[in-house]
Protein backbone atom coordinates (compact mmCIF):
# COMPACT_ATOMS: atom_id res chain seq x y z
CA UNK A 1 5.18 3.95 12.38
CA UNK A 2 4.73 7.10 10.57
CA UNK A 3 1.02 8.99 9.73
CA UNK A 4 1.69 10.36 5.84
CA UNK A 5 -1.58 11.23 3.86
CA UNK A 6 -2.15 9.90 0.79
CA UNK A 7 -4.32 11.35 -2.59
CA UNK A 8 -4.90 10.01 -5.80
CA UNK A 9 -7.60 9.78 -8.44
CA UNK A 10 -9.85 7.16 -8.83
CA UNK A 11 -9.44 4.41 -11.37
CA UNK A 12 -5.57 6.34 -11.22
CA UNK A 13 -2.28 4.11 -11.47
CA UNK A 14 0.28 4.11 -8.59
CA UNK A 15 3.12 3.03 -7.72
CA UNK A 16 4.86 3.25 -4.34
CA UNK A 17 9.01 2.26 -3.41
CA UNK A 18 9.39 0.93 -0.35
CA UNK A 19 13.30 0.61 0.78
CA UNK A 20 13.96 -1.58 4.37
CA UNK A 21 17.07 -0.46 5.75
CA UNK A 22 19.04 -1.49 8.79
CA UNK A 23 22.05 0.54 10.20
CA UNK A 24 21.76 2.91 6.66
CA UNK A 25 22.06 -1.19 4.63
CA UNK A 26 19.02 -2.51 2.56
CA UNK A 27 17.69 -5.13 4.35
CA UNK A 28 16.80 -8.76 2.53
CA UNK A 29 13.09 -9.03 2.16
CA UNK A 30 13.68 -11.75 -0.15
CA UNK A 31 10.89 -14.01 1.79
CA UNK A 32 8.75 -11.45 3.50
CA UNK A 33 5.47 -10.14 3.02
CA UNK A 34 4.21 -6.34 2.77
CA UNK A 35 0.33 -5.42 2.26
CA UNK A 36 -1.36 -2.48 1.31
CA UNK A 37 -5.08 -2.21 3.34
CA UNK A 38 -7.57 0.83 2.23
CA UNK A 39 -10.76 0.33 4.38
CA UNK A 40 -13.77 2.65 4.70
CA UNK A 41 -13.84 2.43 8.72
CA UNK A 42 -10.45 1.62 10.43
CA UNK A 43 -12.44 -1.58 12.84
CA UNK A 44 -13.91 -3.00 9.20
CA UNK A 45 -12.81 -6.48 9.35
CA UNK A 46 -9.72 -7.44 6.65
CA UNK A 47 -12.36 -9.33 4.10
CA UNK A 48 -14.36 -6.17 3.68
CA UNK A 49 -11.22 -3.87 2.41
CA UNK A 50 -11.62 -1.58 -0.39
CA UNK A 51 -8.11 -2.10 -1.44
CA UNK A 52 -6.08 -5.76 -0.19
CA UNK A 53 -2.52 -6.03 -1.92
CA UNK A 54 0.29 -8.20 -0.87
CA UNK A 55 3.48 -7.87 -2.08
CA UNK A 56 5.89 -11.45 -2.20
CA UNK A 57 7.95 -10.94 -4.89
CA UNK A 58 10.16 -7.52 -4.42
CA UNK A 59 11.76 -5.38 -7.02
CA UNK A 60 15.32 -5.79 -5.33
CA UNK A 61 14.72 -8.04 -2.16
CA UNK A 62 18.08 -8.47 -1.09
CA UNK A 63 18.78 -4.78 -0.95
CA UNK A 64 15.18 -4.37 0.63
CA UNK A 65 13.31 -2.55 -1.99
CA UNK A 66 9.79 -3.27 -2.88
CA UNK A 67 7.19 -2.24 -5.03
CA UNK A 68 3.33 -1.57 -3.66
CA UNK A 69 2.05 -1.32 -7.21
CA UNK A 70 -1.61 0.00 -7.66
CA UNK A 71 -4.00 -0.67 -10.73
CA UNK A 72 -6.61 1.01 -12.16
CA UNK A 73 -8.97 -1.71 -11.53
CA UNK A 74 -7.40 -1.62 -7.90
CA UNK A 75 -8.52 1.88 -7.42
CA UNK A 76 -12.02 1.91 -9.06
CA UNK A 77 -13.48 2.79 -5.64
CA UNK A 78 -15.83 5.32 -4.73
CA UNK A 79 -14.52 8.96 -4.31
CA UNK A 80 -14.24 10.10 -0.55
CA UNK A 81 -11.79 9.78 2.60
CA UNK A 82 -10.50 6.18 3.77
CA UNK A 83 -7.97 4.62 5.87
CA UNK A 84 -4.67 2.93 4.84
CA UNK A 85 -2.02 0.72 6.01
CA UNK A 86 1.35 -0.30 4.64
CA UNK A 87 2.23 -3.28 6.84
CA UNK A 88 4.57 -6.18 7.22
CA UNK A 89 5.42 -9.91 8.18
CA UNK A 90 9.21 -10.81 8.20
CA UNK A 91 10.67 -14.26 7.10
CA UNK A 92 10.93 -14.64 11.29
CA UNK A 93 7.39 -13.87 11.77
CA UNK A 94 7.93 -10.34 12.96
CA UNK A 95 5.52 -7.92 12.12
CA UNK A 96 4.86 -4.38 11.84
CA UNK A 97 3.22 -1.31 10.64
CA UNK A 98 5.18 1.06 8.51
CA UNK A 99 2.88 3.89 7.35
CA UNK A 100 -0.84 4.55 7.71
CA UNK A 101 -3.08 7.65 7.92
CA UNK A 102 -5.96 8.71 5.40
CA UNK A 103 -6.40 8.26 1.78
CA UNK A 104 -8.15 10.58 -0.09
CA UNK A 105 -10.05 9.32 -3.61
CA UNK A 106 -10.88 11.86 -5.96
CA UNK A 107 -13.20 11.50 -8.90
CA UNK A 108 -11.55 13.09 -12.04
CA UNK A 109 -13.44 15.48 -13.75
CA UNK A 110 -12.95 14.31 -16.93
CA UNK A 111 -14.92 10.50 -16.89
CA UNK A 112 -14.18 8.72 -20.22
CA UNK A 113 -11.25 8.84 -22.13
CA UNK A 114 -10.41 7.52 -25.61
């Protein structure tokens, strides 16, 4: 597992490329699963998450690359620090945590646009 920092506005598109590799080789994720968890307090239970995406269908699954793809509507959450998780569950039932650390939301300064 690795600790990376994350920091975006709020209400701000995002997009993030996962690649699975094995021995340097993209991996087939055809069938797995890979969430993205934002939660205010790291022991708030899973139904109370600011942010809850799963991934199932992958950008290039047999070469392992996937897409965590954020909306606006998906970060339309108050400004402040959180926690995050980019997990997984293999087609074997393996599972795993691949990054995590805090998440900073930032309220733009501009508020409407046209």
């Amino acid at each position: 597992m690795e600790c990376k920092n994350l920091e975006f506005y709020r209400k701000q598109t995002k997009a993030y490329e996962i690649i699975f590799k094995e021995d340097g080789i993209g991996k087939d994720i055809t069938s797995w699963s890979v969430y993205f968890t934002v939660k205010e307090l790291k022991e708030d239970t899973d139904s109370t998450s600011l942010i809850d995406k799963t991934v199932t269908t992958h950008e290039e699954p047999t070469n392992g690359k996937t897409l965590i793809e954020l909306e606006s509507t998906d970060t339309d959450i108050t400004a402040g620090n959180y926690y995050y998780e980019v997990a997984y569950k293999d087609d074997e039932g393996n599972e795993g945590v691949l990054f995590s650390g805090r998440l900073k939301i930032i309220e733009p300064l501009r508020k409407t646009r046209a």
